[in-house]
Protein backbone atom coordinates (compact mmCIF):
# COMPACT_ATOMS: atom_id res chain seq x y z
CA UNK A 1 14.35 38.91 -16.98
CA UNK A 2 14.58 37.46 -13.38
CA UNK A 3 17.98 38.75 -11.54
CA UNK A 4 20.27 36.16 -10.22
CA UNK A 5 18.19 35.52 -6.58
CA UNK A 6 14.93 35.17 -8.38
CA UNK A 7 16.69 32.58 -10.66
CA UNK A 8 17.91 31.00 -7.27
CA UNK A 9 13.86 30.71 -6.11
CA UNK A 10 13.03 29.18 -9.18
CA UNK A 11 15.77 26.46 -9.31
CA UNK A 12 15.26 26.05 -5.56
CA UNK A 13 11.59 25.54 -5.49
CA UNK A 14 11.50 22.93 -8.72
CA UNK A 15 11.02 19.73 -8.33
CA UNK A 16 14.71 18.99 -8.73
CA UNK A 17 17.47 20.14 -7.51
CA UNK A 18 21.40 19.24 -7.60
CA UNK A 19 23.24 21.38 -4.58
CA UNK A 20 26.94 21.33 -3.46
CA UNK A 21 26.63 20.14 0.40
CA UNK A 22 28.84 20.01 3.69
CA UNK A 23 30.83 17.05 4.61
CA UNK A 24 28.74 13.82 4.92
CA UNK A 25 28.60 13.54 8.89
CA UNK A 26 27.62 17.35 8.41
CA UNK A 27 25.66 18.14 5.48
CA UNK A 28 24.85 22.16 6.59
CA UNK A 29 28.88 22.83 7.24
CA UNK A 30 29.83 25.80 5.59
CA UNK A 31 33.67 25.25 6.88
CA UNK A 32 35.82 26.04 3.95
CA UNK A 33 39.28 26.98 5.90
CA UNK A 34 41.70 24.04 5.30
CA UNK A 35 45.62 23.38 5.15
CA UNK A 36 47.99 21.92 2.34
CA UNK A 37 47.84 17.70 3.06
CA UNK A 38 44.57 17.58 5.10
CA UNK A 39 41.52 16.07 3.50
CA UNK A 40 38.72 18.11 2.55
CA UNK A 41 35.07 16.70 2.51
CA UNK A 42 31.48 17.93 1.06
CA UNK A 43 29.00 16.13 -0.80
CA UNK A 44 27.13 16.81 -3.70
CA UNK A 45 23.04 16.07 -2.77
CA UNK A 46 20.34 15.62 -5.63
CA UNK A 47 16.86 15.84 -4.49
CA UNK A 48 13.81 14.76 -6.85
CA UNK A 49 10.32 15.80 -6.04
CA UNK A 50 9.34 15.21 -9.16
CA UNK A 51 6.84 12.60 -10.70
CA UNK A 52 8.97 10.25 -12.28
CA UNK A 53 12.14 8.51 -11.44
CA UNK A 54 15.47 10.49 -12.42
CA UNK A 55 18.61 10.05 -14.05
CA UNK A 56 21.13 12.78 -13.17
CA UNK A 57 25.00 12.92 -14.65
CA UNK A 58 26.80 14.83 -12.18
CA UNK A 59 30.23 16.24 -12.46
CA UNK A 60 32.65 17.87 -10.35
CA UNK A 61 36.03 19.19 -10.07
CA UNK A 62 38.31 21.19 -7.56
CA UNK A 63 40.52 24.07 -9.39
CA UNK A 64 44.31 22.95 -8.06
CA UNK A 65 47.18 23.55 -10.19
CA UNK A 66 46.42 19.73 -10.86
CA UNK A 67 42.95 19.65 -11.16
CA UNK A 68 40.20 16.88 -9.78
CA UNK A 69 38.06 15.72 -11.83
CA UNK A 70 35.23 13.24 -10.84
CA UNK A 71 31.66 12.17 -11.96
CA UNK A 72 29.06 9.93 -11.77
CA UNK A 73 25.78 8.64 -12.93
CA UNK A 74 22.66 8.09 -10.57
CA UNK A 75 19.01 6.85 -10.89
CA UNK A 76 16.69 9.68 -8.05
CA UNK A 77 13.36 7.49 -7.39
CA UNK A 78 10.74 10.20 -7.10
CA UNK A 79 10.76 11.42 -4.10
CA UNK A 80 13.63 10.81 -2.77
CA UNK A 81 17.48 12.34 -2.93
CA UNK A 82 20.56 10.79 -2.92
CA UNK A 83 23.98 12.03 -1.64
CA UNK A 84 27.68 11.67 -3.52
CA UNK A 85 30.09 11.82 -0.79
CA UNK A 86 33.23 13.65 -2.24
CA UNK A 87 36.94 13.73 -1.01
CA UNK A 88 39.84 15.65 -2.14
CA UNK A 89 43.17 15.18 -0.52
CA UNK A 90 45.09 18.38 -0.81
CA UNK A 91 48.93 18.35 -1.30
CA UNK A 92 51.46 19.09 1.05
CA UNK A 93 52.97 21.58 -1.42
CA UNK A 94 49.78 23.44 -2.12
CA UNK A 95 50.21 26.60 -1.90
CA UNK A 96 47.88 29.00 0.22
CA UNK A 97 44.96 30.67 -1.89
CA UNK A 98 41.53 30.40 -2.55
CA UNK A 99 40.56 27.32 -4.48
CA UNK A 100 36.74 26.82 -6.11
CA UNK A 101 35.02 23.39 -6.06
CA UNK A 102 32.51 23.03 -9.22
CA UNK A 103 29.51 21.00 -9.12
CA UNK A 104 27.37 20.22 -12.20
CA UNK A 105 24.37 17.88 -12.68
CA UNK A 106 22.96 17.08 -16.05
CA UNK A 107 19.13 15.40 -15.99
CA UNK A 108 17.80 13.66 -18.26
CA UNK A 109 15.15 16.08 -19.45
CA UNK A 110 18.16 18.32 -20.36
CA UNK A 111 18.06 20.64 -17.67
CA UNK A 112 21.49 21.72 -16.21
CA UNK A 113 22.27 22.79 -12.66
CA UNK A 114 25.55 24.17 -11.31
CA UNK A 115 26.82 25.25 -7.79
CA UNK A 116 30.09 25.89 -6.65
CA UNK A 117 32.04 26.55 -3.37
CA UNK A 118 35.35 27.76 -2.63
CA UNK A 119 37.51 26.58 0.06
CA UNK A 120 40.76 28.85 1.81
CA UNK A 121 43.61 27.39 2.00
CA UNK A 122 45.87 29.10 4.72
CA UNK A 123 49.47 28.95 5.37
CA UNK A 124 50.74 26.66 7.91
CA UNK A 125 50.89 28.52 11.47
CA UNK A 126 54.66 29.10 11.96
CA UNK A 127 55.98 26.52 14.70
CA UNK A 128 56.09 28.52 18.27
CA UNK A 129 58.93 28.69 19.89
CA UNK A 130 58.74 28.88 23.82
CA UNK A 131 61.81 29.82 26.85
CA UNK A 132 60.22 29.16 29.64
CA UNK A 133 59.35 26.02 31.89
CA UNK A 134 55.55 25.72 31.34
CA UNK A 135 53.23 23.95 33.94
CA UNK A 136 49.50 22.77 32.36
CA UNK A 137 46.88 21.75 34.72
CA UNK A 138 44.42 20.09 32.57
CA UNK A 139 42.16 17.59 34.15
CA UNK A 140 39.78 16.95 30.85
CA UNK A 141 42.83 16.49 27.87
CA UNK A 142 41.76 19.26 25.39
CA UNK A 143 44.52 21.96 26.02
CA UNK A 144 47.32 19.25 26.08
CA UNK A 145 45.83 18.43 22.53
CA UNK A 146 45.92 21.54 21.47
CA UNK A 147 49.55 22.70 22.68
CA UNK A 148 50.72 19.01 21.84
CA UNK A 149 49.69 19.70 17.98
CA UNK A 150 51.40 22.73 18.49
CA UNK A 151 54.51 21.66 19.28
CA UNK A 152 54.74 23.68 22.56
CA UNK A 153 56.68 21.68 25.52
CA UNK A 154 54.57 21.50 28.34
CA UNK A 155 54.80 19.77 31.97
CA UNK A 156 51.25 18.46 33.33
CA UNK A 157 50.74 19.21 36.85
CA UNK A 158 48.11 17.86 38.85
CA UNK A 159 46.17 20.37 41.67
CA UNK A 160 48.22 19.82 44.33
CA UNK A 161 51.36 20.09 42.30
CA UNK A 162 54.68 22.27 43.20
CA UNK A 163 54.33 25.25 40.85
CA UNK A 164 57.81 26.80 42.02
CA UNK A 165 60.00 25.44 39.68
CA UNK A 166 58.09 26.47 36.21
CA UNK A 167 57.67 29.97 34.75
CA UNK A 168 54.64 30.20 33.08
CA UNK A 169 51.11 28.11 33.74
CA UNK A 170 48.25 27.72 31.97
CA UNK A 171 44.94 26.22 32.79
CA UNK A 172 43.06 24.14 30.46
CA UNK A 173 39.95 24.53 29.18
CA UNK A 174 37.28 23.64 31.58
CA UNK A 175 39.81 23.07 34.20
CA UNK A 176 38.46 25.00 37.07
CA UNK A 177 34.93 23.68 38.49
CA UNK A 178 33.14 25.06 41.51
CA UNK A 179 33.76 22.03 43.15
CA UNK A 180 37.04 20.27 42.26
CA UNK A 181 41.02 20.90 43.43
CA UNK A 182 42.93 23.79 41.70
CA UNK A 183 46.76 24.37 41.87
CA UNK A 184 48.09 26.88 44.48
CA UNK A 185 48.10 30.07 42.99
């Protein structure tokens, strides 16, 4: 009999298919890192190449300690696919692991297709603890984002800026241009 990637072709290159897809404003994303109380996104996507107009029963569920559970029924017109945007919010207390998202779709001719995907979800970062006066000179935003969300106290400082009074400094990202001011230092 075929071995699991020649099954893969075959379901593949039919002229239906039901596959587990990225986020809707992403379809190809492959991110599956996340954190406990942030909002995870994919899609499931049902293509029908078929002759004949479809009716597909597709099922899903995400494998929490309290599982999610969802489904619904669609109509494919031949040649065409249709996407099921799907959202689980993950708890606060969730604890880190790997967690598997499920995807089945029942047709009407009685063939069955699953996928599945499993997301990581990783520990919140510990909270950073800084001693020292800290200077950013970040013209475009992004590092103060980033060091904001972090909970890091930071001064901004513009280029010509007195450095003398801070300990450490750090430049942003895409601070320093060939052709625009830089601190002193």
């Amino acid at each position: 009999g075929p071995v699991a990637w020649d099954r893969a072709i075959l379901r593949d290159s039919g002229p239906l298919l039901a596959y587990r897809a990225g986020k809707p404003a992403s379809f190809t994303s492959k991110a599956h890192n996340c954190l406990p109380g942030q909002t995870v996104r994919k899609q499931i996507g049902v293509i029908n190449n078929s002759r004949q107009t479809v009716v597909c029963q597709c099922a899903w569920s995400l494998t929490l300690p309290k599982g999610i559970r969802g489904r619904k029924k669609i109509t494919v017109p031949t040649g065409e696919q249709v996407r099921i945007p799907l959202q689980f919010d993950l708890p606060k207390s969730l604890a880190p692991g790997a967690y598997r998202i499920d995807m089945t779709a029942s047709f009407g001719d009685g063939k069955l297709q699953k996928d599945s995907f499993t997301i990581h979800v990783q520990a919140p970062a510990p909270k950073v603890e800084t001693k020292g006066k800290i200077a950013l000179f970040d013209p475009k935003g992004q590092t103060s984002k980033l060091l904001s969300a972090m909970g890091i106290a930071f001064h901004d400082v513009k280029a010509e800026g007195d450095l003398n009074t801070f300990d450490v400094l750090i430049i942003g990202k895409a601070a320093l241009t060939g052709d625009s001011p830089a601190p002193d230092i």
